[in-house]
Protein backbone atom coordinates (compact mmCIF):
# COMPACT_ATOMS: atom_id res chain seq x y z
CA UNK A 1 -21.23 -1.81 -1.99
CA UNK A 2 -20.43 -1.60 1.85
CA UNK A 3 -23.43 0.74 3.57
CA UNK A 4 -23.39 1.57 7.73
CA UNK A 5 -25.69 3.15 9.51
CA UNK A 6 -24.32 7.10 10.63
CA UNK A 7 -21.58 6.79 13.07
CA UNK A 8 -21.37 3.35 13.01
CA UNK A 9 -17.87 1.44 11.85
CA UNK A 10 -18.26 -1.50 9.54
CA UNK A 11 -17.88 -4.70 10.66
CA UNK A 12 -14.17 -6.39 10.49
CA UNK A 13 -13.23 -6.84 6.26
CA UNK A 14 -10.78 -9.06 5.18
CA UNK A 15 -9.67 -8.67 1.35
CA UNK A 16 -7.51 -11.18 -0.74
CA UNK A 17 -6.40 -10.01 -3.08
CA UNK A 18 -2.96 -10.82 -5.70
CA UNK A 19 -1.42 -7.91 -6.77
CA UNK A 20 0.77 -8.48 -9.89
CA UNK A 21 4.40 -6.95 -10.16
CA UNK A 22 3.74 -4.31 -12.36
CA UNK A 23 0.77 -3.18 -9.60
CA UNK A 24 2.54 -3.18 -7.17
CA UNK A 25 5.54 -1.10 -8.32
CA UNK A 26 2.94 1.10 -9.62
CA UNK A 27 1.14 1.71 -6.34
CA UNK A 28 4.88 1.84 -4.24
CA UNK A 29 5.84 4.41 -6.27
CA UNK A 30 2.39 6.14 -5.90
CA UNK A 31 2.02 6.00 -2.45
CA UNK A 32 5.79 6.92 -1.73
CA UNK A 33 4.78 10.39 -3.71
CA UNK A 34 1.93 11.35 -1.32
CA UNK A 35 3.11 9.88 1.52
CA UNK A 36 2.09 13.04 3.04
CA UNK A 37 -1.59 12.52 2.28
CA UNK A 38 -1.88 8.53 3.01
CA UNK A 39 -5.00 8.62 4.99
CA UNK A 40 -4.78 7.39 8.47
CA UNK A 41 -5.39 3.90 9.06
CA UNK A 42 -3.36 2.92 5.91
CA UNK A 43 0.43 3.28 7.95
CA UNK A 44 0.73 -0.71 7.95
CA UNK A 45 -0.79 -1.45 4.40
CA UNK A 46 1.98 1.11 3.34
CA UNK A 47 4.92 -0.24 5.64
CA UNK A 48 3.92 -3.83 3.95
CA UNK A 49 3.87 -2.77 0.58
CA UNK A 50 7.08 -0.98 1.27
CA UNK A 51 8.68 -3.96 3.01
CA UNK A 52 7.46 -6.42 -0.29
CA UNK A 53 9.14 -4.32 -2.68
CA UNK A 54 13.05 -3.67 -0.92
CA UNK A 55 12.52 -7.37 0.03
CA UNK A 56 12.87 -8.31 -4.18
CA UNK A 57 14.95 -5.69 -4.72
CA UNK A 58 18.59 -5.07 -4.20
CA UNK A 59 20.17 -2.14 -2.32
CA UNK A 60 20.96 -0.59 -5.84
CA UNK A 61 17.71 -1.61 -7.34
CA UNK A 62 16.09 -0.08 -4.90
CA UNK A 63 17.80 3.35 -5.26
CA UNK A 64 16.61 3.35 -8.84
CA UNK A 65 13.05 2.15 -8.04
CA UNK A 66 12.77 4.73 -6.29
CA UNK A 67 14.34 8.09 -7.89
């Protein structure tokens, strides 16, 4: 559990964590969807995710990963 005092930001995080194939098509396809409501703060977490998945996929593969 992270707790901060009122107003105050936490301190710097740093998470490692390996997301498996299936979790991460799960969560590109998810976050593609409600793009539109990706909190701020998240724009480069998204861009990497995005970047991962067209970097495995081909042009075509990625037309179907995504319709």
């Amino acid at each position: 559990m992270i707790t901060t005092i009122q107003n105050e930001q936490p301190k710097d995080f740093k998470l490692t964590y390996n997301f498996t194939s299936r979790e991460i098509a799960i969560l590109g396809k998810y976050l593609r969807e409600n793009f539109d409501k990706l909190p701020e703060g998240l724009e480069n977490f998204y861009k990497s995710l995005e970047d991962s998945i067209y970097n495995k996929l081909s042009l075509e593969e990625a037309k179907i990963f995504y319709s």
